[in-house]
N, C-alpha and C. Protein backbone atom coordinates (compact mmCIF):
# COMPACT_ATOMS: atom_id res chain seq x y z
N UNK A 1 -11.21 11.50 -2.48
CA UNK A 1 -10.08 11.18 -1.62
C UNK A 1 -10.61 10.71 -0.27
N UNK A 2 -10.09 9.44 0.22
CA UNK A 2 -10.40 8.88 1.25
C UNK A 2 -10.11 10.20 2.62
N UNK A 3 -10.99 10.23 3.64
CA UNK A 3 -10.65 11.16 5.05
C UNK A 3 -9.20 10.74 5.82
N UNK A 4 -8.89 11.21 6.23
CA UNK A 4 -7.09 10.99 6.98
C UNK A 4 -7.05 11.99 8.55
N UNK A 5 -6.54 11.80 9.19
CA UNK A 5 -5.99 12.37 10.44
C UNK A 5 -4.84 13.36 10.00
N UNK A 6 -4.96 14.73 9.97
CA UNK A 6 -4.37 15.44 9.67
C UNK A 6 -2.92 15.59 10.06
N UNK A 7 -3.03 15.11 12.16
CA UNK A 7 -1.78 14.85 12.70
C UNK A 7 -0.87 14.01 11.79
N UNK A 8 -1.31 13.05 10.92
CA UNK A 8 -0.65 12.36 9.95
C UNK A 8 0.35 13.01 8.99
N UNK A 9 0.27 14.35 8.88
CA UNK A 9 1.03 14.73 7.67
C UNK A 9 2.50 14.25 7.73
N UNK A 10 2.96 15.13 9.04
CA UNK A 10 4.07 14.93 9.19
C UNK A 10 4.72 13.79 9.28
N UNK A 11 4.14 12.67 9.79
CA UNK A 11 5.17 11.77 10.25
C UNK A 11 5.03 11.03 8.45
N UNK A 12 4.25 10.91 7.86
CA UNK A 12 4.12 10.78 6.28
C UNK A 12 5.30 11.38 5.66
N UNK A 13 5.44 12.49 5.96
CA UNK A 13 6.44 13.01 4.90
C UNK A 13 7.88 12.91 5.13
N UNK A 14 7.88 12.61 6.48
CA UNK A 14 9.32 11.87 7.16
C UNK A 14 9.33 10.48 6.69
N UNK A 15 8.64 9.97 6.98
CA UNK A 15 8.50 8.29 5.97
C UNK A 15 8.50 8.34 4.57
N UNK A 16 8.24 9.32 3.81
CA UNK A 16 8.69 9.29 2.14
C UNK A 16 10.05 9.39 2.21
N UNK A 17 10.40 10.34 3.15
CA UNK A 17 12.09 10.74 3.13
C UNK A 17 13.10 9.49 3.72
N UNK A 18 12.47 8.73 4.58
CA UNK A 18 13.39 7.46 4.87
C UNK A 18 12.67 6.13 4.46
N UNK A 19 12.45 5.96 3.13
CA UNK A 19 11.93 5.11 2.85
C UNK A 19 13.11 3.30 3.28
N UNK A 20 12.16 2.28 3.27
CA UNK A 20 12.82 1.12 3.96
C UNK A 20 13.62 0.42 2.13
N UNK A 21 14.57 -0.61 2.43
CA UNK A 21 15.33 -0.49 1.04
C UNK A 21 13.81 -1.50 -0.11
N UNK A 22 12.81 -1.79 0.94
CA UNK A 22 12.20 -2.63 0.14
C UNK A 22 10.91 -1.91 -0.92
N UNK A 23 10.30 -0.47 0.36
CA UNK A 23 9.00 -0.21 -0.44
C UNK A 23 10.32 1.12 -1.62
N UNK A 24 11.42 1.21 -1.73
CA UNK A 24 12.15 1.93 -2.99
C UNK A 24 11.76 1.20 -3.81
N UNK A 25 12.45 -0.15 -3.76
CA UNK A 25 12.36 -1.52 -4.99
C UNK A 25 10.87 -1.29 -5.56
N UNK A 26 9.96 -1.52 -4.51
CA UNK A 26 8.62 -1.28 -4.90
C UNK A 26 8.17 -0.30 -5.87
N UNK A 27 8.25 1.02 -4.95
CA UNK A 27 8.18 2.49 -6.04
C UNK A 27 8.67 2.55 -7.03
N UNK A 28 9.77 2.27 -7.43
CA UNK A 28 10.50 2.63 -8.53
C UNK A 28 9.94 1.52 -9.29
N UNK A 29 9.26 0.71 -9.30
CA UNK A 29 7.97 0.06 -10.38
C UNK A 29 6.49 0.38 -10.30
N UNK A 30 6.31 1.11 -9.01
CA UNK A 30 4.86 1.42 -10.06
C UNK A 30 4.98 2.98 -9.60
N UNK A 31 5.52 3.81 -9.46
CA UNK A 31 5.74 5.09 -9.65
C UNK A 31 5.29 5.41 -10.97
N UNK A 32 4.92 7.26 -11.01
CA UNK A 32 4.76 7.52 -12.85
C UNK A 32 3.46 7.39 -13.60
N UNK A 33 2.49 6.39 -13.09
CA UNK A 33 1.66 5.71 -13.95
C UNK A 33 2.06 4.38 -14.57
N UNK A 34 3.22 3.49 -13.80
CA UNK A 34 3.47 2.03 -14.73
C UNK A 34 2.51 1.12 -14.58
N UNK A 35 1.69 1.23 -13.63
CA UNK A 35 1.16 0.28 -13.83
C UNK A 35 -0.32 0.37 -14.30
N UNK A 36 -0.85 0.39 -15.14
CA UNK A 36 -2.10 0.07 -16.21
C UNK A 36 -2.52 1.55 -16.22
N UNK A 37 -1.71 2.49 -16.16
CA UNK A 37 -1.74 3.90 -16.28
C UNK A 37 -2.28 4.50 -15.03
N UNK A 38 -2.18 3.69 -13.33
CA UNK A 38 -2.65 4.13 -12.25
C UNK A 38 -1.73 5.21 -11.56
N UNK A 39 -1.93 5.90 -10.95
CA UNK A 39 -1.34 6.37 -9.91
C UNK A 39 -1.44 6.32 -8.44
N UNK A 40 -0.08 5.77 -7.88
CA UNK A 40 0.40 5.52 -6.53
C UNK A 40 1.21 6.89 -5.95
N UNK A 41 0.01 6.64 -4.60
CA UNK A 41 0.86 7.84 -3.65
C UNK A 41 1.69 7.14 -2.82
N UNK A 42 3.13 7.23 -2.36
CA UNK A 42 3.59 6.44 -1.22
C UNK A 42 3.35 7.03 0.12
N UNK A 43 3.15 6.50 0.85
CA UNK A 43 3.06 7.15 2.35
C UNK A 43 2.13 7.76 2.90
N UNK A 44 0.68 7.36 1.96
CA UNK A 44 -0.02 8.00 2.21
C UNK A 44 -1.34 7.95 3.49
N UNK A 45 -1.69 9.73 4.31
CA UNK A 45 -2.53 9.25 5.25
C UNK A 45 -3.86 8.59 5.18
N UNK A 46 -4.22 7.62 5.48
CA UNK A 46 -5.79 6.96 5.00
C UNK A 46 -6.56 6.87 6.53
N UNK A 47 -7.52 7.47 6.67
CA UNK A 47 -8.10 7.03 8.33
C UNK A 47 -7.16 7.61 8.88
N UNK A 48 -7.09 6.83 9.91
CA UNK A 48 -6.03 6.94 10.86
C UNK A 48 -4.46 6.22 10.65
N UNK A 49 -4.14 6.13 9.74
CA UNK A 49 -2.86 4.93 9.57
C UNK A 49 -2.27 5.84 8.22
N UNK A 50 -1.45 5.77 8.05
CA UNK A 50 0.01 5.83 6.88
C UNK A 50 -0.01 4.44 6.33
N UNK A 51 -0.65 4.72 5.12
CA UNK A 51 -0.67 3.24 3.78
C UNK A 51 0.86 3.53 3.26
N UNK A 52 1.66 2.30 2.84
CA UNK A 52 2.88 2.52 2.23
C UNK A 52 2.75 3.28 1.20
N UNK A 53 1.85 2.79 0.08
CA UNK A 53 1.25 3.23 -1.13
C UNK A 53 -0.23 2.74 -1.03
N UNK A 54 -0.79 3.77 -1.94
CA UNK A 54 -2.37 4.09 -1.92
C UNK A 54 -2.70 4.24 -3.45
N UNK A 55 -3.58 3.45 -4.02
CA UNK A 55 -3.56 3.86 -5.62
C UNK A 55 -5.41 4.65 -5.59
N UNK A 56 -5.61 5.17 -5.50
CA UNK A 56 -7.24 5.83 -5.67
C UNK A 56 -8.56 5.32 -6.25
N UNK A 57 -7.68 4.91 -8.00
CA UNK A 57 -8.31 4.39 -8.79
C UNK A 57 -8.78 2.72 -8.68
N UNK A 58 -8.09 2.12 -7.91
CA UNK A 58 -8.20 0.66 -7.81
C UNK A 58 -8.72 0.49 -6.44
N UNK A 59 -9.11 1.80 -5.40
CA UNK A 59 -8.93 1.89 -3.99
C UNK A 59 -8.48 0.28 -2.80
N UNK A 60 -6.97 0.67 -3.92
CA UNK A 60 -6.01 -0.05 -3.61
C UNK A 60 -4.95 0.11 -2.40
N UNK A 61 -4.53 -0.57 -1.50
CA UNK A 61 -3.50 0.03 -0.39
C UNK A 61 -2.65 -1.00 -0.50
N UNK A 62 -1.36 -0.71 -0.64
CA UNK A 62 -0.06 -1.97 -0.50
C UNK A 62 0.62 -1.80 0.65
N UNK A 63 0.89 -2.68 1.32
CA UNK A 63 1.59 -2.90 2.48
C UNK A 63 3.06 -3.93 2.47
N UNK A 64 4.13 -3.75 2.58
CA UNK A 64 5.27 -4.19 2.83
C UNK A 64 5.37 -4.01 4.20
N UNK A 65 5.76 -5.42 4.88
CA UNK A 65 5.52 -5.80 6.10
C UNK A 65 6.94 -6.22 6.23
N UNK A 66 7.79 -5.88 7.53
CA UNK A 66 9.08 -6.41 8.17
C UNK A 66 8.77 -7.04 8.93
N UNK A 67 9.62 -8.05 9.20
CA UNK A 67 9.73 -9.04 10.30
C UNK A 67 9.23 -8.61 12.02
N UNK A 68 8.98 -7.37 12.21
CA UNK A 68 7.96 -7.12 13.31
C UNK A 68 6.55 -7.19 12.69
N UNK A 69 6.11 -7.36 11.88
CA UNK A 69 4.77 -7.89 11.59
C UNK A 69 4.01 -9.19 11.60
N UNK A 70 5.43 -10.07 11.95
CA UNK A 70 5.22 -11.26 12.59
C UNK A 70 4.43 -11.66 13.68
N UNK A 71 5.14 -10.38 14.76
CA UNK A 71 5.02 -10.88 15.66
C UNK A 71 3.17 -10.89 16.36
N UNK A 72 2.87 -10.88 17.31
CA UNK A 72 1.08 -11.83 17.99
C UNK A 72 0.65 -9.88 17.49
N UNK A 73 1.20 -9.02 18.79
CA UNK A 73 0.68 -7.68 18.62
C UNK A 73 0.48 -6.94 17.28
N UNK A 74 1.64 -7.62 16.60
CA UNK A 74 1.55 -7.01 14.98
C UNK A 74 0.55 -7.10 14.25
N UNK A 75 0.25 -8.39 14.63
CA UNK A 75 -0.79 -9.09 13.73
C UNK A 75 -2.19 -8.95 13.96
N UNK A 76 -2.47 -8.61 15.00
CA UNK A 76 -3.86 -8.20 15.79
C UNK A 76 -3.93 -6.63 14.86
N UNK A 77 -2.74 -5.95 14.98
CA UNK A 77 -3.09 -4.52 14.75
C UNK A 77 -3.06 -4.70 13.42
N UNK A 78 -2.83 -5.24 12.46
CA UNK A 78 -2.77 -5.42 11.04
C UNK A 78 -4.18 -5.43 10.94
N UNK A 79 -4.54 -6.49 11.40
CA UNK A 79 -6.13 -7.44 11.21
C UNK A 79 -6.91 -5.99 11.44
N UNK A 80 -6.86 -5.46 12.20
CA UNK A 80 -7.67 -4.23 12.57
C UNK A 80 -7.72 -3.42 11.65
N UNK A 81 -6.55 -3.00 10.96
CA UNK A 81 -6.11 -1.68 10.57
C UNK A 81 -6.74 -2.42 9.15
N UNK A 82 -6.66 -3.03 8.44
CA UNK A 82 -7.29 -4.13 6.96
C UNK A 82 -8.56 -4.17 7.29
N UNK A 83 -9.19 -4.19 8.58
CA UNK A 83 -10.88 -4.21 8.50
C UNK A 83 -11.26 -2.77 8.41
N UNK A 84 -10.47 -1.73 8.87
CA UNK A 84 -11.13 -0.82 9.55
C UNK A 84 -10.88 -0.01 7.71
N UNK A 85 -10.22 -0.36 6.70
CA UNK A 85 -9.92 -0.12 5.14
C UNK A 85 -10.92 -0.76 4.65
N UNK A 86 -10.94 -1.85 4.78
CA UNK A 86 -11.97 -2.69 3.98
C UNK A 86 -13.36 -1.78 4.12
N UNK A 87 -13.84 -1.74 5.21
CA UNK A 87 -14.87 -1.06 5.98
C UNK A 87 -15.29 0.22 4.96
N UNK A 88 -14.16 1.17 4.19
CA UNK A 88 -14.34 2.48 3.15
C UNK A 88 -13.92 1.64 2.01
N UNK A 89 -14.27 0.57 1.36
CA UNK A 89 -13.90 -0.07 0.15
C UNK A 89 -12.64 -0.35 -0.36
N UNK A 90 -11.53 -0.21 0.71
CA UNK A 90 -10.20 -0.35 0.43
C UNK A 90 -9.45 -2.17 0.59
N UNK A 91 -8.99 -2.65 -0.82
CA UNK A 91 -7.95 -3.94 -0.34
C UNK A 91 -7.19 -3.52 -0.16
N UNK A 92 -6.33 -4.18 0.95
CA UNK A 92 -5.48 -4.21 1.18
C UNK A 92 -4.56 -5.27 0.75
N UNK A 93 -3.21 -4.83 -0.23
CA UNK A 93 -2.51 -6.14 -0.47
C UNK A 93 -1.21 -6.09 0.29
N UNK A 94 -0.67 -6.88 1.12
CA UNK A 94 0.65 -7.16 2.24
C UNK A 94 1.43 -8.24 1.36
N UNK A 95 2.66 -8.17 1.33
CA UNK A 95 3.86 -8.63 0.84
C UNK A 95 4.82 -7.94 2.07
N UNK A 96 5.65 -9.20 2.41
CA UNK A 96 6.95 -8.73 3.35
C UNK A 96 8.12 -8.45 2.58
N UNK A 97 9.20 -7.68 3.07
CA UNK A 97 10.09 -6.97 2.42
C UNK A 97 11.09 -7.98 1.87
N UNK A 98 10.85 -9.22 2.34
CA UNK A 98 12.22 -10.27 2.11
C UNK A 98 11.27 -10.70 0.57
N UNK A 99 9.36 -10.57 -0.15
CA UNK A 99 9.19 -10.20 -1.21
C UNK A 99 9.70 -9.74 -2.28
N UNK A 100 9.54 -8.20 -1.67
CA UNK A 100 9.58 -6.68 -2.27
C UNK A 100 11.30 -7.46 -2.90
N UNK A 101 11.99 -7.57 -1.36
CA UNK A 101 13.53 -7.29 -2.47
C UNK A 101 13.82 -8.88 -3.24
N UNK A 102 13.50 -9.73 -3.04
CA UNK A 102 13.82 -10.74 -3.54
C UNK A 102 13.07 -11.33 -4.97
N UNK A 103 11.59 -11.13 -4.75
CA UNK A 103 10.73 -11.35 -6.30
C UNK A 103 9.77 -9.96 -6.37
N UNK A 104 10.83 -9.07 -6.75
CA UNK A 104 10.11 -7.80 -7.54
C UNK A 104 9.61 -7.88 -8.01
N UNK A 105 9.23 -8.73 -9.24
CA UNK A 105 8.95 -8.82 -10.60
C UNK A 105 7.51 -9.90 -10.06
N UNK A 106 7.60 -10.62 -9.59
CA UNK A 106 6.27 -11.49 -8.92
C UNK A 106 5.14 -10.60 -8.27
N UNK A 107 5.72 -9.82 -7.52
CA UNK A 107 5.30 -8.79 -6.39
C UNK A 107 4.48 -7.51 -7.50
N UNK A 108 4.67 -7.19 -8.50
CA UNK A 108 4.49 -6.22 -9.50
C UNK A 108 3.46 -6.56 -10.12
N UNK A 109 4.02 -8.44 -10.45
CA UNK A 109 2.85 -8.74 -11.58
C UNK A 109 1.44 -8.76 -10.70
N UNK A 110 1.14 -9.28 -9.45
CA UNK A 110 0.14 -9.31 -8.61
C UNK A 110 -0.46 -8.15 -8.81
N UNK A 111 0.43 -6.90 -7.93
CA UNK A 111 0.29 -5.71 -8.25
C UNK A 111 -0.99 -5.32 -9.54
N UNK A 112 -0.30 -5.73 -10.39
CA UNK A 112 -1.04 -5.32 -11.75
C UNK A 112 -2.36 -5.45 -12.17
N UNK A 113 -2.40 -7.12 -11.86
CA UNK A 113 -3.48 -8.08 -11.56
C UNK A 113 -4.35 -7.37 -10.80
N UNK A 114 -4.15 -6.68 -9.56
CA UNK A 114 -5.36 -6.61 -9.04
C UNK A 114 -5.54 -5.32 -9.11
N UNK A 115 -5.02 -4.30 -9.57
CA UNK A 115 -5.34 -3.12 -10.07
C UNK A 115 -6.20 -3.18 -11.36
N UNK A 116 -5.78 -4.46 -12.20
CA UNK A 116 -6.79 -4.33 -13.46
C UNK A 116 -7.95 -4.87 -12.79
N UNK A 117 -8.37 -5.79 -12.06
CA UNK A 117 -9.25 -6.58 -11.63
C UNK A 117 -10.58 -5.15 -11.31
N UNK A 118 -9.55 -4.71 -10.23
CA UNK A 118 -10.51 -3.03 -9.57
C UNK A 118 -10.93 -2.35 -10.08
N UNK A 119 -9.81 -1.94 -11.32
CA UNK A 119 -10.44 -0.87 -11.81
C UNK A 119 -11.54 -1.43 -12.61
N UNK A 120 -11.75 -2.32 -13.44
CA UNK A 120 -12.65 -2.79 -14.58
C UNK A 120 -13.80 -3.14 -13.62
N UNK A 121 -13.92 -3.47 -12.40
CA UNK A 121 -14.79 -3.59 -11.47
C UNK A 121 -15.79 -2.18 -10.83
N UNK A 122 -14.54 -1.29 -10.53
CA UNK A 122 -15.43 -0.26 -10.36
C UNK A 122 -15.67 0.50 -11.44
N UNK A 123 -15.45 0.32 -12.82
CA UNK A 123 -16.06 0.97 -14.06
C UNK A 123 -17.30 0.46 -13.91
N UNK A 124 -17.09 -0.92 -13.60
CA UNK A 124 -19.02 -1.10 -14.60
C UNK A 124 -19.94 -1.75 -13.69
């Protein structure tokens, strides 16, 4: 398990509880094990930051991004927060929520794609 900032718990478990209407759409497809039999944590603490979802096995992180991720500051702190993951072997994959709710099914298949890609990568 990747290291986390403990101060993190809480505001994590308040963010599972108000999830945004886009990373639901999300969860409720790869929740369970759907996708290539992985498991996704949502909300989870990584470093210093709250990943939307975190898959272990693919050391995978998904990000659903709102329209403040547009903006100059957003984007600086994104860039940071994706190096400073990359840095412990983590991709990061970003899709914005007007994605998530509009091509679920696009957004999933990627999803899938690069979870099989990882895992068969870090097997061998």
């Amino acid at each position: 398990m990747k290291p986390y900032g403990s101060n993190l718990k809480r505001l994590a478990r308040q963010l599972r509880n108000e999830m945004t209407d886009a990373e639901r759409s999300i969860w409720l497809r790869i929740r369970d094990k759907q996708i290539a039999g992985a498991q996704f944590y949502r909300q989870k603490p990584l470093l210093g930051f709250i990943a939307d979802f975190y898959c272990p096995k693919a050391n995978l992180v998904i990000e659903l991004d709102g329209s403040q991720h547009q903006e100059p500051s957003h984007l600086q702190t994104d860039e940071l927060r994706d190096q400073a993951m990359a840095n412990e072997g983590l991709l990061v994959l970003r899709f914005d929520d007007r994605q998530a709710l509009l091509e679920t099914d696009a957004v999933v298949e990627r999803i899938l794609q690069v979870v099989l890609e990882r895992m068969n990568r870090l097997e061998n």
